[in-house]
N, C-alpha and C. Protein backbone atom coordinates (compact mmCIF):
# COMPACT_ATOMS: atom_id res chain seq x y z
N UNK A 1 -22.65 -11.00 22.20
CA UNK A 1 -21.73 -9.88 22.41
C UNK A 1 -22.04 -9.23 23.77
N UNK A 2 -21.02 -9.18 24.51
CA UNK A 2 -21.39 -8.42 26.34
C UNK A 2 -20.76 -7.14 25.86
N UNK A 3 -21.95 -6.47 26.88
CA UNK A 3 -21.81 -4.87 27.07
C UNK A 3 -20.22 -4.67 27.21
N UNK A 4 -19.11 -5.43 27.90
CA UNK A 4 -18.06 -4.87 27.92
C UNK A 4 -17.06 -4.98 26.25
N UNK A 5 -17.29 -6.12 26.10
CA UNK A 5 -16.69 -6.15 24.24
C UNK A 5 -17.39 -4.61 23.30
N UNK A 6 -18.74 -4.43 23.79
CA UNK A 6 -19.39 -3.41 22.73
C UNK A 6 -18.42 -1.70 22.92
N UNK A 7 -18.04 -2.08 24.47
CA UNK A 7 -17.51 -0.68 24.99
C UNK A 7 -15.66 -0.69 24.24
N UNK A 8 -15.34 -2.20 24.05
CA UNK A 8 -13.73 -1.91 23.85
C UNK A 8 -14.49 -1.86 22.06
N UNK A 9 -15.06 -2.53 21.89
CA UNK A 9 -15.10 -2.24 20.11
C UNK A 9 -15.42 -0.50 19.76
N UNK A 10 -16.14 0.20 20.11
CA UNK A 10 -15.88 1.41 20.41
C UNK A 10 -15.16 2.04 20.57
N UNK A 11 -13.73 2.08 21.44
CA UNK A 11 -13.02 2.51 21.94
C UNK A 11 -11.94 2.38 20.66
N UNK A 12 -11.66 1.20 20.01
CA UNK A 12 -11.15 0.55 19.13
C UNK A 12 -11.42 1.64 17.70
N UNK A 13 -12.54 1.71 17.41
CA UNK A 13 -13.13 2.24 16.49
C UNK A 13 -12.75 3.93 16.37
N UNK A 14 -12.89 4.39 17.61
CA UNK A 14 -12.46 5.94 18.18
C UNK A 14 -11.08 5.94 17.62
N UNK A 15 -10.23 5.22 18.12
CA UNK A 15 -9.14 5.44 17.96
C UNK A 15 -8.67 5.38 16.35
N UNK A 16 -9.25 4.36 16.19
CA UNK A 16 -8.79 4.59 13.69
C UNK A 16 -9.76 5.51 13.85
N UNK A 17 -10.84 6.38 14.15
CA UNK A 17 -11.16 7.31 13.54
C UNK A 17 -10.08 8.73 13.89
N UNK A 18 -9.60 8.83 15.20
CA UNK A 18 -8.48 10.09 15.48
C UNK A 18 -7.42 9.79 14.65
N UNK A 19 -7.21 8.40 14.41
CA UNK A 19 -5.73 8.75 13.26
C UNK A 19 -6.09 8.94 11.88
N UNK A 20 -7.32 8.53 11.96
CA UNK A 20 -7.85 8.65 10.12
C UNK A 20 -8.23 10.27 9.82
N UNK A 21 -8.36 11.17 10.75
CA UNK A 21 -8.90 12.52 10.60
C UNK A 21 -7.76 13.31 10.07
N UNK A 22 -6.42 13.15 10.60
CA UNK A 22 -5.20 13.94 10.07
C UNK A 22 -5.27 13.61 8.22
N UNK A 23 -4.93 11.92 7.92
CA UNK A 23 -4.87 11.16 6.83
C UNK A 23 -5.71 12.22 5.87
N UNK A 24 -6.85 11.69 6.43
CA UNK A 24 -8.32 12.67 5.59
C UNK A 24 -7.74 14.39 5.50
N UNK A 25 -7.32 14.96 6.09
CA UNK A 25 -7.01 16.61 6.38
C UNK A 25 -5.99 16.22 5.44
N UNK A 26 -4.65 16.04 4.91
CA UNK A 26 -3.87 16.09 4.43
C UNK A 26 -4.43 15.69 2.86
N UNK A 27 -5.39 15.18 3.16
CA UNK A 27 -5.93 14.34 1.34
C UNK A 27 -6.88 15.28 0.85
N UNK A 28 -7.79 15.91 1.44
CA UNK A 28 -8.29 16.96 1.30
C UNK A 28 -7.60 18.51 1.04
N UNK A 29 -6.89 18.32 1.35
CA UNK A 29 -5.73 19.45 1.15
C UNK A 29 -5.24 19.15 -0.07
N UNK A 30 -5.27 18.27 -0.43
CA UNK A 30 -4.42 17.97 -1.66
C UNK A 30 -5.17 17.87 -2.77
N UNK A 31 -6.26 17.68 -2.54
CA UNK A 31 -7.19 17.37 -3.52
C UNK A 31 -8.10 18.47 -3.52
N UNK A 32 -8.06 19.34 -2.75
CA UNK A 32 -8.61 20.84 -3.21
C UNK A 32 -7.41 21.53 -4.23
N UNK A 33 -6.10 21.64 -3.67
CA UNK A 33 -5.29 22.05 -4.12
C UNK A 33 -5.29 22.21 -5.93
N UNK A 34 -5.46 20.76 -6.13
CA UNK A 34 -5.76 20.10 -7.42
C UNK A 34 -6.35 20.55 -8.45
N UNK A 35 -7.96 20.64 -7.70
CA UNK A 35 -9.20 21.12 -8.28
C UNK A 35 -8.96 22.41 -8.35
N UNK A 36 -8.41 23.63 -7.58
CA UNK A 36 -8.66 24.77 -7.42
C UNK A 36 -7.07 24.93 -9.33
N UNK A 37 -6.06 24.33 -8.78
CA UNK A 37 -5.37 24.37 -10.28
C UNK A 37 -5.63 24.24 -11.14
N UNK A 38 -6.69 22.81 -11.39
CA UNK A 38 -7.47 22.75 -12.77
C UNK A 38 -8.19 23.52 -13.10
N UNK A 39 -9.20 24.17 -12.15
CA UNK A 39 -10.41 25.26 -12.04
C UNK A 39 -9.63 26.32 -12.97
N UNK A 40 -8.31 27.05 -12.23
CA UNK A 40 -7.74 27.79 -13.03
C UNK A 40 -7.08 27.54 -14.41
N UNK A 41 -6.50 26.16 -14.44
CA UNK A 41 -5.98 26.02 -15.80
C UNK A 41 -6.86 25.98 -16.70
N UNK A 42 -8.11 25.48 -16.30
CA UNK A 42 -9.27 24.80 -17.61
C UNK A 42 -9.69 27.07 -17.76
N UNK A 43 -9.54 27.79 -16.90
CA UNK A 43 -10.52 28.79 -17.37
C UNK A 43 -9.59 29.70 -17.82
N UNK A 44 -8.05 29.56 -17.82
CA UNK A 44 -7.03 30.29 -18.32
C UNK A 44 -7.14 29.70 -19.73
N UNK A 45 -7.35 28.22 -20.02
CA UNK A 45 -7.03 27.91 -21.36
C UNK A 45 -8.39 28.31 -22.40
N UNK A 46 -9.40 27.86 -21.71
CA UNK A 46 -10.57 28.52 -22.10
C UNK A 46 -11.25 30.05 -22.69
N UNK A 47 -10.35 30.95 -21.86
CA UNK A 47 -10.07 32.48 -22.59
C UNK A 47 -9.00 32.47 -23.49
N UNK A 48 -7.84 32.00 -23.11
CA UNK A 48 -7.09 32.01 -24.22
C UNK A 48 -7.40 31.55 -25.21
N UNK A 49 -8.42 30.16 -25.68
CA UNK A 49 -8.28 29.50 -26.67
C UNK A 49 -9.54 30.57 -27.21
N UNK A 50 -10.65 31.41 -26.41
CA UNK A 50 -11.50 32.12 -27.10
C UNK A 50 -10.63 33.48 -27.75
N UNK A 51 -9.57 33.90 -27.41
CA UNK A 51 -9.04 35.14 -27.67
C UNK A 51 -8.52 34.45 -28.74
N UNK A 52 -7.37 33.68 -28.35
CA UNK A 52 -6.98 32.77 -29.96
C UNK A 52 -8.11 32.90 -31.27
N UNK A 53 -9.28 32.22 -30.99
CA UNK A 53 -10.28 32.24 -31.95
C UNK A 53 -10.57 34.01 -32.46
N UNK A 54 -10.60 34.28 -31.45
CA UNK A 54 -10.97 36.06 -32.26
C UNK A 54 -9.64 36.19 -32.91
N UNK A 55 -8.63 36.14 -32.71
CA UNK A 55 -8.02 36.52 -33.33
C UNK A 55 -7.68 36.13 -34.67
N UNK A 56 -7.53 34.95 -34.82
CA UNK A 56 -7.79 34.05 -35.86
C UNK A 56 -8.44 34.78 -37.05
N UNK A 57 -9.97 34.90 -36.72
CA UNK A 57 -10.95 35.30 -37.23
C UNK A 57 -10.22 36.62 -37.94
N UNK A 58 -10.28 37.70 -37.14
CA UNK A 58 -9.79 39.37 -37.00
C UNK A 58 -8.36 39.00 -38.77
N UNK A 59 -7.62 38.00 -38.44
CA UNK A 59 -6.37 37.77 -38.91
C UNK A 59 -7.29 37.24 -40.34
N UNK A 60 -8.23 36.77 -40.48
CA UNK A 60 -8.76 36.41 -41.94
C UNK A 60 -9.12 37.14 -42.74
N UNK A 61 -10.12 38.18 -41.66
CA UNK A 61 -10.52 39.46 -42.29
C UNK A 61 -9.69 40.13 -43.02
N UNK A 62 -8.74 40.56 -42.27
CA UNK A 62 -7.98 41.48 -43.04
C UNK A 62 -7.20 40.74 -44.22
């Protein structure tokens, strides 16, 4: 391998990494997006299903 092939394989390499950085930014975006929805759905359903249970309970008692 000559020093000049090592410099275009480089150059080569640079370049899929500047188009792969947007790709990556847009997938990351999306996939936080995701997590941050589930984060909330799993801890919305999670109180609800504990309030459900008290109530439940409260509803036997009497």
């Amino acid at each position: 391998m000559k020093r000049g092939d090592f410099i275009n394989h480089n150059k080569a390499q640079q370049k899929d990494f500047t188009f792969f950085i947007p790709v990556l930014r847009r997938h990351l975006f999306i996939v936080m997006s995701n997590v941050i929805l589930i984060y909330f759905l799993i801890k919305f359903l999670i109180l609800d299903y504990r309030k459900l249970v008290q109530h439940m309970l409260i509803l036997q008692e009497n």
